[in-house]
N, C-alpha and C. Protein backbone atom coordinates (compact mmCIF):
# COMPACT_ATOMS: atom_id res chain seq x y z
N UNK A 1 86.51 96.67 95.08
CA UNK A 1 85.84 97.91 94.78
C UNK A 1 84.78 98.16 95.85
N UNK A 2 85.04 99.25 96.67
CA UNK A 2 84.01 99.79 97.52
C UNK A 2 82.95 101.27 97.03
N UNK A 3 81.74 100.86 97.34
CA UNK A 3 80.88 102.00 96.93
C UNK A 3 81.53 103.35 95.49
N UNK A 4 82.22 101.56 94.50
CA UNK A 4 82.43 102.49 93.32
C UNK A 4 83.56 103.05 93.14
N UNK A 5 84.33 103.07 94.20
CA UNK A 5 85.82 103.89 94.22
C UNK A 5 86.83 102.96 93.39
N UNK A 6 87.86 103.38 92.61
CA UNK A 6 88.40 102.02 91.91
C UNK A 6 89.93 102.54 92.58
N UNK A 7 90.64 101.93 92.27
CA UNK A 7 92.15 102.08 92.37
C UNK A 7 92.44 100.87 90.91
N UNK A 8 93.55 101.60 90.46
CA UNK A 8 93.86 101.28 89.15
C UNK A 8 95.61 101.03 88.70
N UNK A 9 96.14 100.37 88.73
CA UNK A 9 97.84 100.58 88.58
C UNK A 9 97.75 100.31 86.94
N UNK A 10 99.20 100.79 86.70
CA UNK A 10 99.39 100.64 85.43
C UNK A 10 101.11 100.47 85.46
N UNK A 11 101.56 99.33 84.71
CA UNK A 11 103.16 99.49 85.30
C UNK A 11 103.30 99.85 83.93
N UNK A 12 104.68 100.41 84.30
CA UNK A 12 105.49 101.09 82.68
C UNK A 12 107.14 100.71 83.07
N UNK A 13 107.75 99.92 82.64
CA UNK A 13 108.81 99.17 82.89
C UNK A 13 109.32 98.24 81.66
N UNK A 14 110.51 98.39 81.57
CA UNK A 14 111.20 97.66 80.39
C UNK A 14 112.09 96.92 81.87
N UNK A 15 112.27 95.18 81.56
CA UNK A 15 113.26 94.46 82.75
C UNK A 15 114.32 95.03 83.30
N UNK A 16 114.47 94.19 84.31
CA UNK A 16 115.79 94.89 84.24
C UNK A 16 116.37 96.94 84.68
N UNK A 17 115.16 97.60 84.85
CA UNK A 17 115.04 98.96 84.82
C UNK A 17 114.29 99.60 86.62
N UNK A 18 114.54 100.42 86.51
CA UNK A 18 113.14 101.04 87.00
C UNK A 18 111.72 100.95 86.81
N UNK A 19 111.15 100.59 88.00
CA UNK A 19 109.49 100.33 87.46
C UNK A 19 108.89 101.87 87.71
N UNK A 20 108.10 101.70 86.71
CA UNK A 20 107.11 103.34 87.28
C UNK A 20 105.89 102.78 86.75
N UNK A 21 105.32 103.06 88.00
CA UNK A 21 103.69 103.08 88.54
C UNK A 21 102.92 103.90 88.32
N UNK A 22 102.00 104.07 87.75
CA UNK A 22 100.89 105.24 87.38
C UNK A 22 100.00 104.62 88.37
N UNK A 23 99.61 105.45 89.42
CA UNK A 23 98.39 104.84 89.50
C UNK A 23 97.52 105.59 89.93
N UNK A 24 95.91 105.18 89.52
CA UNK A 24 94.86 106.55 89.48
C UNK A 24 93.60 105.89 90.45
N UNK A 25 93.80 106.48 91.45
CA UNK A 25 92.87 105.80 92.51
C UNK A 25 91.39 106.69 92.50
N UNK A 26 90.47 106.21 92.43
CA UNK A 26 89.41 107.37 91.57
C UNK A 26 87.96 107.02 93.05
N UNK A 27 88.29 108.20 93.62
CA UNK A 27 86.95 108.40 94.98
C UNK A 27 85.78 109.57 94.70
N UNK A 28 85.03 108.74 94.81
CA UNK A 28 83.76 109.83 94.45
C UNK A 28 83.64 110.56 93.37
N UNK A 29 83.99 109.89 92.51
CA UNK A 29 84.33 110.44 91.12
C UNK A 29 85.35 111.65 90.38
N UNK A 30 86.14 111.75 91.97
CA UNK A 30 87.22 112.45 91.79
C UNK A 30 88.85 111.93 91.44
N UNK A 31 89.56 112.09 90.81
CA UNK A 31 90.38 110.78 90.26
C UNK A 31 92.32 111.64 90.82
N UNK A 32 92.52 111.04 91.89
CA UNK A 32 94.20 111.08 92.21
C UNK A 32 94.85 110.51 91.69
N UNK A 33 96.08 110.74 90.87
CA UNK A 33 96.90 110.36 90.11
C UNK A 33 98.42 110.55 90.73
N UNK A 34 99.18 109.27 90.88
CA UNK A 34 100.10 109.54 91.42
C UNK A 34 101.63 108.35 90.71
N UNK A 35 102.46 109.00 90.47
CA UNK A 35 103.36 108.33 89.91
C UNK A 35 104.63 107.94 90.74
N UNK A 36 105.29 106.83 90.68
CA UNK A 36 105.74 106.57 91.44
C UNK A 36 106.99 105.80 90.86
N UNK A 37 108.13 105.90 91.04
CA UNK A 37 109.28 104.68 90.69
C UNK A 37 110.24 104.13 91.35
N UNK A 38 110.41 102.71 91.35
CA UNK A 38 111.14 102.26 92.31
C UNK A 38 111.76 101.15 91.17
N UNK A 39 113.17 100.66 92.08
CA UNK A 39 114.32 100.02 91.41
C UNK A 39 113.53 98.88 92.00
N UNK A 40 113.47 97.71 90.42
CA UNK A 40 113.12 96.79 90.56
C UNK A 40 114.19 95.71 89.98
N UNK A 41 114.71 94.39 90.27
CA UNK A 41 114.86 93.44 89.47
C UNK A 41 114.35 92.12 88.98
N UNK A 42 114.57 91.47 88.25
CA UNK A 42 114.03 90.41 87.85
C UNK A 42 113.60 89.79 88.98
N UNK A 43 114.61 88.92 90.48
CA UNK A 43 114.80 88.26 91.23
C UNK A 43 113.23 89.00 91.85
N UNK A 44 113.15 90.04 92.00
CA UNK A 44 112.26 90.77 92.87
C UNK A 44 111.32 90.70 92.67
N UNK A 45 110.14 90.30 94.24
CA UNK A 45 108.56 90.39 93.64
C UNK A 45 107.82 91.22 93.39
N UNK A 46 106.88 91.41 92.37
CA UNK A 46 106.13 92.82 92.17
C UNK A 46 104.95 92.76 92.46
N UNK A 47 104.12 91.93 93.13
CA UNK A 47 102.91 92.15 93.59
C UNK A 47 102.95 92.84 94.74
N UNK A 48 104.09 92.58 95.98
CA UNK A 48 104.32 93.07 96.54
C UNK A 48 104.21 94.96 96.40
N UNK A 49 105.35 94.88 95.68
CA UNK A 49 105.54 96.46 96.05
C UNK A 49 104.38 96.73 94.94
N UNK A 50 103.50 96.15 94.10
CA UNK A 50 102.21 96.79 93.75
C UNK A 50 101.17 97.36 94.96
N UNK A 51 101.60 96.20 95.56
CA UNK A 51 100.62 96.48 97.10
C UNK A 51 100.41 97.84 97.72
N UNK A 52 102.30 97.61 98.27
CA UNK A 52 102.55 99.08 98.79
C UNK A 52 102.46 100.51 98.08
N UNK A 53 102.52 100.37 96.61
CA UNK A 53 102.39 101.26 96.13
C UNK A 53 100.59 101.90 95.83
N UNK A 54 99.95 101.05 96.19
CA UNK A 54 98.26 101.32 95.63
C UNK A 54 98.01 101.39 97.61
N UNK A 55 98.46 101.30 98.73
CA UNK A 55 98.98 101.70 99.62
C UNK A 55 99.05 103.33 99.78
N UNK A 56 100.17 103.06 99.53
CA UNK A 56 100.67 104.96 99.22
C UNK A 56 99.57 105.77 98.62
N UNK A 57 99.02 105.45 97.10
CA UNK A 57 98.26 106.29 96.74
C UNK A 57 96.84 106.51 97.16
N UNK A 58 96.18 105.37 98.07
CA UNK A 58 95.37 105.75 99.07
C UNK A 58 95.27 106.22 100.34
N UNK A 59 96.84 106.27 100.76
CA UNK A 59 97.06 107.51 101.57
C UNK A 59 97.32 109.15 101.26
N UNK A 60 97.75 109.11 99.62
CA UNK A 60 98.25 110.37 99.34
C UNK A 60 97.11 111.65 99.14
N UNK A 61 95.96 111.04 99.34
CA UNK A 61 95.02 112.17 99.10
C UNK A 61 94.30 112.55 100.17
C-alpha cells in the first residue's frame, strides 16, 4: 500500500471453470473497477495470473 491507494482482488470461481477477477484498485479515493476472466485449471498457478491481472488494472486507468 502506497500513500493509501489499495488494490484489492476478489476471485469468483467454482474449479475447474473460468476464473473471474473483480478487482477494485482504489487511487486517491477514487475507486476503478475492473473485471476480468480467464480459463483457469486446477494444474495452473493463480498467484501468478493474480499478479498480471492487479497488473492490468493498474494500467487500465
Amino acid at each position: 500500500m502506497i500513500w493509501k491507494d489499495t488494490i484489492e482482488a476478489e476471485v469468483l470461481y467454482p474449479k475447474n471453470t473460468a476464473m473471474r477477477l473483480l478487482l477494485r484498485h482504489t487511487v486517491q479515493k477514487r475507486e476503478y473497477r475492473v473485471l476480468e476472466e480467464a480459463s483457469v485449471s486446477e494444474g495452473c498457478g493463480h498467484i501468478p495470473l493474480l499478479v498480471d491481472a492487479l497488473d492490468l488494472a493498474n494500467q487500465s486507468h
